[in-house]
Protein backbone atom coordinates (compact mmCIF):
# COMPACT_ATOMS: atom_id res chain seq x y z
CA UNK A 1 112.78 83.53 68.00
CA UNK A 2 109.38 84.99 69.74
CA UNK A 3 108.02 87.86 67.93
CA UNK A 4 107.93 90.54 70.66
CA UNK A 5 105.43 92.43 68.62
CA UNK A 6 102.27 90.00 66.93
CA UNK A 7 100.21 91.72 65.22
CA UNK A 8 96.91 90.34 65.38
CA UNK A 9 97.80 87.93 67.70
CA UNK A 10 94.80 87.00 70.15
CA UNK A 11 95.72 86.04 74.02
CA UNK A 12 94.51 82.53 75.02
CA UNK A 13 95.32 79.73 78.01
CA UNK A 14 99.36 80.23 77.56
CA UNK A 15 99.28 83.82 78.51
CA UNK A 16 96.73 83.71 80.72
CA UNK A 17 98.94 81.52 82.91
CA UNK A 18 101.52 82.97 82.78
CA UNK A 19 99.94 86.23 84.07
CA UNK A 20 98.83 84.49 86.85
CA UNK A 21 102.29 82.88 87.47
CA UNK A 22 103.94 86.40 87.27
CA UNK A 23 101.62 88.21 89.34
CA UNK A 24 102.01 85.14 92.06
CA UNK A 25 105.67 86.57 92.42
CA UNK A 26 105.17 89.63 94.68
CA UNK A 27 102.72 87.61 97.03
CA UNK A 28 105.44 84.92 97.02
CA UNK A 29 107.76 87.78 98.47
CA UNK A 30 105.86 88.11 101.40
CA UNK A 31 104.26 84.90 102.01
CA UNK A 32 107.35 82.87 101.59
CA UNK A 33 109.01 84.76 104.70
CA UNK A 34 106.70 84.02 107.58
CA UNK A 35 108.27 80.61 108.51
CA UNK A 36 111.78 81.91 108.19
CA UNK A 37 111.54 84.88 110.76
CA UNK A 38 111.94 83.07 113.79
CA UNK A 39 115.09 81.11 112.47
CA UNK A 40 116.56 84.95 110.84
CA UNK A 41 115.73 86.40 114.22
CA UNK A 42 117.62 83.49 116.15
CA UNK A 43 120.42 83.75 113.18
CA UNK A 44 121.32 87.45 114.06
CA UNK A 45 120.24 88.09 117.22
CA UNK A 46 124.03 87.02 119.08
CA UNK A 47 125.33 89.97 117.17
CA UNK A 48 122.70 92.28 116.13
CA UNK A 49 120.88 93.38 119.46
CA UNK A 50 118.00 94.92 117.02
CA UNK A 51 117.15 91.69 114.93
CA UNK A 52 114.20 91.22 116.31
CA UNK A 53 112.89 94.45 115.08
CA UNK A 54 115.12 94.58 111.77
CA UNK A 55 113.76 90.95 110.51
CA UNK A 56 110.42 91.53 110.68
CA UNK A 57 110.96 95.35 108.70
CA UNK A 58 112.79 93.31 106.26
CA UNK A 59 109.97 91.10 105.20
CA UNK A 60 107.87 93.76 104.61
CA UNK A 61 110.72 96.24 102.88
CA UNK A 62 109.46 95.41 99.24
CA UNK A 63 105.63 97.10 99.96
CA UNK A 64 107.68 100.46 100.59
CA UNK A 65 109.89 100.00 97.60
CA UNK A 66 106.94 99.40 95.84
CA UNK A 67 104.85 102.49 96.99
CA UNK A 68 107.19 104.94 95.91
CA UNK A 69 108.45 103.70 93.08
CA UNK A 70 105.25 102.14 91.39
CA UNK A 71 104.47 105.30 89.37
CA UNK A 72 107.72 105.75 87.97
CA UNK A 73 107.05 102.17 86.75
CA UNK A 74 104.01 102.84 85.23
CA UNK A 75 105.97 105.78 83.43
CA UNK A 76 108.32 103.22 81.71
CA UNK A 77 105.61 100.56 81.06
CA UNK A 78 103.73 103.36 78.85
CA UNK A 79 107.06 104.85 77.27
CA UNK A 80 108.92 101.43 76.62
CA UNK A 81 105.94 99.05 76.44
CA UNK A 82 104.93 96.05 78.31
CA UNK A 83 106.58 92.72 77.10
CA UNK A 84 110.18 94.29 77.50
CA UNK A 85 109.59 95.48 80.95
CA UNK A 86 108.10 92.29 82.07
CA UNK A 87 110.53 90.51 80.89
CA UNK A 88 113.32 92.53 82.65
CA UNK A 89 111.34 92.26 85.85
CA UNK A 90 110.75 89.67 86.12
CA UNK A 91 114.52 88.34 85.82
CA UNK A 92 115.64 90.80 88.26
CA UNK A 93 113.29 89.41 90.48
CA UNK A 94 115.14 86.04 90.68
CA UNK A 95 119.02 87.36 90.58
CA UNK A 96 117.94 90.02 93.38
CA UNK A 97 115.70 87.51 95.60
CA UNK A 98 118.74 84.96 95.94
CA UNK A 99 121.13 86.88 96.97
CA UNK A 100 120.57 87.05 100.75
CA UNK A 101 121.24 83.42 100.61
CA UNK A 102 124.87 84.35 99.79
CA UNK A 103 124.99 87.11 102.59
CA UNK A 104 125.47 87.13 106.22
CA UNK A 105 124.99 90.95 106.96
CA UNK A 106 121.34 91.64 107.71
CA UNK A 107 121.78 95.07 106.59
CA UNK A 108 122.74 93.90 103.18
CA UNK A 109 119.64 91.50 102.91
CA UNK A 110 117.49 94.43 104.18
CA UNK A 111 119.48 96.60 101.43
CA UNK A 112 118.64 93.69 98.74
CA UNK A 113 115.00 93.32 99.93
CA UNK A 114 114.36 97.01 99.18
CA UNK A 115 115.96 96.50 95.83
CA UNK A 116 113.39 93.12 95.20
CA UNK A 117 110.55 95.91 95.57
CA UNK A 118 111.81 97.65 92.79
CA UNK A 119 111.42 94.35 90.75
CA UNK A 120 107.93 93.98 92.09
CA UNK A 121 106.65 97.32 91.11
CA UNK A 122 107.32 96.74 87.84
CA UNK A 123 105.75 93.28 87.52
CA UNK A 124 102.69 94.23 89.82
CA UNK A 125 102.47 97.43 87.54
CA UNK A 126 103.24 95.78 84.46
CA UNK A 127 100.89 92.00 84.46
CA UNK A 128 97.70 94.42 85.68
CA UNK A 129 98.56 96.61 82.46
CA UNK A 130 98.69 93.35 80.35
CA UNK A 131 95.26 91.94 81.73
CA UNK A 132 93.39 94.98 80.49
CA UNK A 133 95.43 95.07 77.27
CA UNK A 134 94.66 91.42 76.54
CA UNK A 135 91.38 90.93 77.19
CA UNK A 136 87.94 92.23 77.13
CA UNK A 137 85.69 93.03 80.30
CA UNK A 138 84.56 88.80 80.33
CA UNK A 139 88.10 87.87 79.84
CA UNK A 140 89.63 90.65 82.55
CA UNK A 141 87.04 88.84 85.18
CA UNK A 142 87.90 85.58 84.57
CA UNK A 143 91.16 85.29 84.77
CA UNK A 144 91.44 87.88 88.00
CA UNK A 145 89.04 85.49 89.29
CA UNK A 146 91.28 82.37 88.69
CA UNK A 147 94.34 84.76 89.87
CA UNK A 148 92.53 84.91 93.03
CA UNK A 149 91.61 81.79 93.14
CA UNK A 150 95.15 79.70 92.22
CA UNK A 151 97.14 82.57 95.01
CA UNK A 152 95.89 81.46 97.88
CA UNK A 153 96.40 77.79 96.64
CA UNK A 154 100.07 78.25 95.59
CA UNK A 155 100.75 80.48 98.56
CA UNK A 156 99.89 77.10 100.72
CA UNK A 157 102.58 75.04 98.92
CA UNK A 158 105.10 77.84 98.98
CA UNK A 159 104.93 78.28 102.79
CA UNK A 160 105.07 74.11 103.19
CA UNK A 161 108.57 74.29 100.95
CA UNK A 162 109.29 77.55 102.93
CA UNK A 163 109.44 75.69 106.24
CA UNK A 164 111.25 72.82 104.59
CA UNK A 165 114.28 75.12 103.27
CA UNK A 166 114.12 77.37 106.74
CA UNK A 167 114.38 73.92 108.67
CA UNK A 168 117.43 72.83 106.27
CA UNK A 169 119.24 76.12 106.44
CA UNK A 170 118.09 79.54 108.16
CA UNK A 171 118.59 81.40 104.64
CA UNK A 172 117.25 78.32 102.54
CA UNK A 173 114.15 80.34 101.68
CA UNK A 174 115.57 82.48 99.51
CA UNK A 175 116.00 79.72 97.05
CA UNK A 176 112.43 79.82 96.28
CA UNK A 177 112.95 82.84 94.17
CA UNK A 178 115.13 81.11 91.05
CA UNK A 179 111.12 80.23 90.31
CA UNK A 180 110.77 83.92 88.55
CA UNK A 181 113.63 82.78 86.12
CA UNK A 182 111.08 79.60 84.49
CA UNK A 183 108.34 82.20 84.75
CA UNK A 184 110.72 84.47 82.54
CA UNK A 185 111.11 81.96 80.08
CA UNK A 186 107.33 81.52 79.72
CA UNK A 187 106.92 84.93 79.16
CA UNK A 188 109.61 85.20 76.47
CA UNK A 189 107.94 82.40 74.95
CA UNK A 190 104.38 83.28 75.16
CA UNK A 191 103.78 87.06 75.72
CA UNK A 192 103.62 89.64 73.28
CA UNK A 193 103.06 93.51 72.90
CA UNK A 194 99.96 94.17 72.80
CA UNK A 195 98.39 96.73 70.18
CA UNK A 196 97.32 99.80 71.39
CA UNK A 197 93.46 100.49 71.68
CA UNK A 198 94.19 103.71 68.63
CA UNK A 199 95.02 100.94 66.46
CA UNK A 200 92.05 98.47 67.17
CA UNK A 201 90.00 101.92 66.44
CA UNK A 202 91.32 102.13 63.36
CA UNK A 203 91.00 98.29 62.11
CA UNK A 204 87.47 98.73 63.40
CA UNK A 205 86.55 102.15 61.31
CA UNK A 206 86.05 104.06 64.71
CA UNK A 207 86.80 107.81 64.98
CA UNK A 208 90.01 108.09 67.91
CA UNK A 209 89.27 109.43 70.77
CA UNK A 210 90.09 113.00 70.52
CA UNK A 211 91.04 113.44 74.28
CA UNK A 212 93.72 109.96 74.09
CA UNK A 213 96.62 111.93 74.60
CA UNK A 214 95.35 114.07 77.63
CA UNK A 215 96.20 112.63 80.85
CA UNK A 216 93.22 111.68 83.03
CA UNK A 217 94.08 113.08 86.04
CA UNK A 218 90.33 113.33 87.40
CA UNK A 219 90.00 109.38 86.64
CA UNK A 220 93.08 108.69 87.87
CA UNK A 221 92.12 110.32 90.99
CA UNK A 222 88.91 108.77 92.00
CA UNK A 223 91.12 105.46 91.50
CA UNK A 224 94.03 106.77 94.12
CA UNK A 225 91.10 107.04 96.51
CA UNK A 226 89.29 104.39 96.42
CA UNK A 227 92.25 102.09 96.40
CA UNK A 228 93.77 103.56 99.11
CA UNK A 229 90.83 103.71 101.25
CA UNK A 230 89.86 100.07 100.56
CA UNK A 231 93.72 98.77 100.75
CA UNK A 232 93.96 99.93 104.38
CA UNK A 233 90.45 98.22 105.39
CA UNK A 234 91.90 95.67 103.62
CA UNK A 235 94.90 94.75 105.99
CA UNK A 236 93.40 95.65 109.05
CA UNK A 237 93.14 92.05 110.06
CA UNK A 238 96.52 90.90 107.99
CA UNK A 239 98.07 92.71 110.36
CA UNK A 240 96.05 92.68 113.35
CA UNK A 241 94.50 89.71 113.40
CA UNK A 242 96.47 88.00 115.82
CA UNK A 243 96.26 91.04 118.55
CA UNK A 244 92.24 90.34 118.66
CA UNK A 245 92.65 86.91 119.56
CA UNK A 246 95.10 87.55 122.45
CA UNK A 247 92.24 89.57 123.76
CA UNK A 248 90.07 87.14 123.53
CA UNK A 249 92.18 84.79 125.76
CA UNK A 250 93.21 82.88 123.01
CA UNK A 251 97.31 82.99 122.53
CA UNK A 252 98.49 79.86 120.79
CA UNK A 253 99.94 80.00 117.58
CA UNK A 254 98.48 76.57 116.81
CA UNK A 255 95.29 76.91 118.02
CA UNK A 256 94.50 79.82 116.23
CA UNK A 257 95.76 78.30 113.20
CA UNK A 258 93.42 75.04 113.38
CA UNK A 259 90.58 77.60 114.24
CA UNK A 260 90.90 80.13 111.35
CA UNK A 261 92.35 77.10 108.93
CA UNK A 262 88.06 76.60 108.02
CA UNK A 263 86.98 80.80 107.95
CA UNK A 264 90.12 81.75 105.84
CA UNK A 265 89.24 79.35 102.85
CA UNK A 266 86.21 82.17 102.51
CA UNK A 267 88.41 84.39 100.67
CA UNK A 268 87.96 81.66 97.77
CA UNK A 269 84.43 82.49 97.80
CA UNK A 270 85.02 85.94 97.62
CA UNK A 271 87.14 85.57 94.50
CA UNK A 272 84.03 83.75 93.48
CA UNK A 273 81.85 86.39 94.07
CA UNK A 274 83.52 88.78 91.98
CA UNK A 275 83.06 86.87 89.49
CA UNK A 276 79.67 85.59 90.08
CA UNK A 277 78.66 89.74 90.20
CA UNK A 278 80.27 90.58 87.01
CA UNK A 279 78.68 87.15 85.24
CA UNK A 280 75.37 88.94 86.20
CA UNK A 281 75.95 92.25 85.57
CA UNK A 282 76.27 94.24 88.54
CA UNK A 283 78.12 97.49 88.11
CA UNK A 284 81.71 98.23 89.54
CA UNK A 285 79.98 100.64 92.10
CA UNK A 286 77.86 97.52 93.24
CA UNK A 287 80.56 95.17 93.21
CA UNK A 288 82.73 97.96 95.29
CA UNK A 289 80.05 98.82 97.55
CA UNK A 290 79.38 94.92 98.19
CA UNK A 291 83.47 94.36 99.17
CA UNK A 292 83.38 97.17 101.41
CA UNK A 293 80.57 95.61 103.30
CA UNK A 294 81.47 92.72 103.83
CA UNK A 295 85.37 93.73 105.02
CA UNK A 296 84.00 96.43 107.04
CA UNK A 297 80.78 94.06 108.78
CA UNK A 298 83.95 91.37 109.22
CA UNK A 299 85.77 93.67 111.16
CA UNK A 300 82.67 95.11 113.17
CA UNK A 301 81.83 91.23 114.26
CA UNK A 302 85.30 90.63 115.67
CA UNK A 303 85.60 93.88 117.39
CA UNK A 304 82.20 93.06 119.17
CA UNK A 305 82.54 89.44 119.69
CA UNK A 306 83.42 88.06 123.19
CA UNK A 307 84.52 84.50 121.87
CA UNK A 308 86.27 82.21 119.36
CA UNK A 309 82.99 81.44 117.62
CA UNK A 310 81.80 85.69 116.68
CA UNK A 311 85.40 85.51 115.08
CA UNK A 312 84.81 82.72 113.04
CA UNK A 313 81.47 84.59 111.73
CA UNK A 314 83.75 87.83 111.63
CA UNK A 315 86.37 86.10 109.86
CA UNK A 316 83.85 84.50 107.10
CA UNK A 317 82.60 87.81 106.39
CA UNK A 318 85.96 90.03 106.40
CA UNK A 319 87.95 86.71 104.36
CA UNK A 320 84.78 86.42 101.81
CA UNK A 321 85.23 90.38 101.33
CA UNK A 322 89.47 90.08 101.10
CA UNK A 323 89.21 87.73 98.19
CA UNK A 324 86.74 89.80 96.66
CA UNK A 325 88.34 93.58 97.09
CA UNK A 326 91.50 92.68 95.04
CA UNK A 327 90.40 91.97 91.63
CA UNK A 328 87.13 94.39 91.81
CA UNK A 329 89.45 97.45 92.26
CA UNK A 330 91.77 96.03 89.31
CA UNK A 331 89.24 95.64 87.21
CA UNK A 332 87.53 98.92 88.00
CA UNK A 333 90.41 100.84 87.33
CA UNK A 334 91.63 98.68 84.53
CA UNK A 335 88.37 99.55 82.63
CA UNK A 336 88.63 103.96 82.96
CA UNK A 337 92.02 103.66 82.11
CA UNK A 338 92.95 104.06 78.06
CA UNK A 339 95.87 102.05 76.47
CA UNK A 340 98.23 105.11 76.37
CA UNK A 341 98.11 105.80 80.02
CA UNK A 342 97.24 102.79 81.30
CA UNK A 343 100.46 102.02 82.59
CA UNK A 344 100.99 105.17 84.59
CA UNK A 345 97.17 104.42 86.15
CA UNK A 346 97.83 101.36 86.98
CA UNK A 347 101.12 102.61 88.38
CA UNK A 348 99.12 104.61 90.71
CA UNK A 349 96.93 101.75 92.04
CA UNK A 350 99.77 99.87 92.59
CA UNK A 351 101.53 102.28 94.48
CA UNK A 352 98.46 103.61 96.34
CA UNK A 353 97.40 99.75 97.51
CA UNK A 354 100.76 99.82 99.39
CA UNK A 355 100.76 102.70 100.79
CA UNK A 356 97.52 101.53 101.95
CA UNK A 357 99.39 98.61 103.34
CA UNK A 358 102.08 100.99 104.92
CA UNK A 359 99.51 103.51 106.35
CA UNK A 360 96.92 100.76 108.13
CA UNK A 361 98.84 99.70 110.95
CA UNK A 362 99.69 103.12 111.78
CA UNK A 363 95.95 104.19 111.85
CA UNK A 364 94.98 101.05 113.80
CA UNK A 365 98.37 101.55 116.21
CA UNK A 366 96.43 105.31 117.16
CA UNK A 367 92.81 104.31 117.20
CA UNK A 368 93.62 101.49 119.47
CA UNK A 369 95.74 103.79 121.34
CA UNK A 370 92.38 106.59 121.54
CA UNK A 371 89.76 103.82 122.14
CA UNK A 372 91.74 101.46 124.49
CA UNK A 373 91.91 97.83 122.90
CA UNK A 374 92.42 96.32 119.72
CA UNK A 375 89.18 95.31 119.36
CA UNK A 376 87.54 98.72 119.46
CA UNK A 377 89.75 99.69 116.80
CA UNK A 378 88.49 97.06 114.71
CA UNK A 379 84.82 98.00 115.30
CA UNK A 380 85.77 101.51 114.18
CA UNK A 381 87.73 100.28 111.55
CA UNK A 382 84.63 98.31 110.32
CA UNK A 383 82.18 101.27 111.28
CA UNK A 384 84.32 103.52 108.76
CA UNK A 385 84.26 100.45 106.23
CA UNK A 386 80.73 100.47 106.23
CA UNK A 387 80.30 104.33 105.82
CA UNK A 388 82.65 104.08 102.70
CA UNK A 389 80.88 101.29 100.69
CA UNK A 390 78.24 104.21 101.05
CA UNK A 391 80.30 106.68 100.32
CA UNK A 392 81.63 105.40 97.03
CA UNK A 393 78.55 103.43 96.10
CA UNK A 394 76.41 106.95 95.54
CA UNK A 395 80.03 108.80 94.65
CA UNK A 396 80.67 106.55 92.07
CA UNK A 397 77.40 107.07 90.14
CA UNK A 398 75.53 105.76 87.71
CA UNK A 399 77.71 105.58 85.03
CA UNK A 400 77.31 102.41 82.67
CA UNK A 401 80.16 102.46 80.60
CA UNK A 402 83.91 104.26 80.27
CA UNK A 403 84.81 104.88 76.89
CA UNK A 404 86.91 101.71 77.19
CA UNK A 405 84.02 99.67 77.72
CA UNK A 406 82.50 100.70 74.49
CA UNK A 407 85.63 99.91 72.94
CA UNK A 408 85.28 97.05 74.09
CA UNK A 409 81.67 96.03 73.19
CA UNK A 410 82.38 97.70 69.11
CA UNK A 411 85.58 95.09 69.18
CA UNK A 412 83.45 91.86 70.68
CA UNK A 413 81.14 92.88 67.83
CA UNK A 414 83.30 92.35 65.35
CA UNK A 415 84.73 89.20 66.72
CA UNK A 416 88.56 90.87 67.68
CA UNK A 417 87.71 89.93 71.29
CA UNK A 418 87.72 86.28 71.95
């Protein structure tokens, strides 16, 4: 039997994985859906007159779950650790996702897709607790930047087997989710609990921290802000995307696939940014400031453009940006956060990122509404990107190091960090 407690133990390749694996699930919840909506819609629509409307809601059902129950995750990841909760999770995740393929009542899938969010808080919440526990500021960055990386690459295969099981059977798709209970195994077999930063202080000789057990509400803060304000730039064009094109006279669904097919691969480069910044040293407020630029510059191009080609450029930038926003504001509020609240603060970035993803189409729904066309709301959209990465870049100070950080650099001094 796996030790669920290894002292000592130092994280390598096998965890790293599986981290990656586990935090793959959520996106898998939302990207495996897209080519099923059409055949769910045609499924229900003889005897549900509001399928159209209740089908798309459904696919999205799990970012709600998730934003209001995310904290209350982070509550049980710090009072019952990580490994167990993880583990739980991520089991649930794979009982709970299959069972709409066993139902023909779309208000009972809808029902079971809320409870699939609950399941994904607690992963989402629980692997970004893990990366920060694990590793050190080198390790954090690169293996966010191979999570980034390996997503969008395994969210291309999923959506290829997605339309395979959709075209077999309208509720094949939810087959695809008896992959968490493999990625379960793995993390029986290879993660551990991690020890808590008190006791690395005390192997090392290091006076405690004499504030650890105060909650840091003012950090916490600054990282509710920031991630909310960058998650809702953030799916502006998720969401949207498709509206701008209409108005540019272009309407086909394949066209404007084989079009953005080329600018979308950019958000690789943005997950290669990231790390690219953080191999050179660049502060957090540098690397935040440089995301918010480039999403909000994206978004100014395509609401100013007047053909296909200024949304290619607008794409580049606002995709380059995308891949880039994610694992900066993980990392940034992985490294303020200490071990014993960690879990909470990372239960409020989780949370706050989809509300973020709740709130943006409702800001974008009123500015186009005020300014007449979709893509004047994206130029204001961009416009109040832009201001931010101001904003936070002189908000955020000059601040080299959190108290974690030093923790960090005493530990890789003594050769505990690998």
């Amino acid at each position: 039997m796996v030790s669920s407690n290894a002292q000592g133990r130092q994280p390598g390749i096998p965890q790293g994985i599986t981290v990656i694996l586990a935090g793959f699930l959520p996106i898998l919840a939302i990207v495996s859906m897209f080519p099923a909506v059409g055949a769910m819609i045609g499924h229900f629509a003889p005897t549900d007159p509001s399928a159209a409307t209740k089908v798309p809601s459904m696919v999205t059902a799990p970012g709600l779950a998730i934003a209001v129950t995310a904290l209350f995750m982070g509550l049980l990841v710090d009072k019952f650790g990580r490994r167990k909760l993880l583990l739980i999770s991520t089991f649930s995740y794979g009982i709970i996702g299959v069972i709409p393929f066993f139902l023909e009542d779309l208000d009972w899938i809808y029902a079971s897709r809320l409870m699939l969010g609950f399941s994904e808080a607690a992963i989402l919440t629980t692997v970004n607790t893990l990366i920060a526990d694990y590793w050190a500021e080198e390790g954090r960055r690169r293996w966010l930047t191979l999570q980034g990386m390996v997503g969008p690459a395994l969210s291309s295969i999923m959506i290829f087997f997605a339309g395979t099981l959709t075209a077999w059977r309208w509720n094949g798709i939810f087959l695809l989710y008896l992959l968490a209970i493999p990625i379960a195994i793995a993390m029986w077999r290879y993660m551990y609990e991690p020890e808590s930063d008190a006791t690395v202080r005390r192997n090392l000789g290091m006076d405690e921290d004499a504030d650890a057990s105060a909650f840091p509400w003012q950090t916490v803060i600054s990282i509710a802000v920031l991630t909310l304000f960058s998650s809702a730039i953030y799916y502006v064009f998720i969401v949207n995307g498709s509206v701008v094109w209409e108005e540019l006279g272009i309407d086909d669904p394949e066209s404007i696939g084989q079009i953005t097919a080329l600018p979308s691969l950019f958000i690789l480069a943005g997950a290669g940014l990231f790390w690219l910044l953080g191999r050179k040293g660049c502060s957090f407020r540098v690397q935040v400031a440089t995301f918010l630029s480039l999403l909000g510059a994206g978004l100014a191009v395509m609401g100013l453009t007047t053909n296909w080609q200024g949304m290619i450029a607008g794409m580049a930038l606002q995709q380059t940006g995308a891949g880039m926003a994610i694992p900066t504001l993980i990392a940034w509020a992985q490294s303020r956060l200490p071990f014993a609240h960690r879990g909470r603060g990372m239960g409020v970035w989780t949370a706050t990122f989809f509300f973020g993803q709740f709130s943006s189409p409702l800001v974008v729904s009123a500015l186009r509404g005020q300014l007449g066309s979709m893509q004047a709301a994206f130029l204001a959209m961009g416009l109040i990107g832009l201001a931010g990465a101001v904003v936070f870049f002189l908000a955020l100070g000059r601040k080299r190091e959190t108290s974690e950080e030093h923790l960090v650099e005493a530990v890789a001094e003594k050769g505990q960090v690998p």
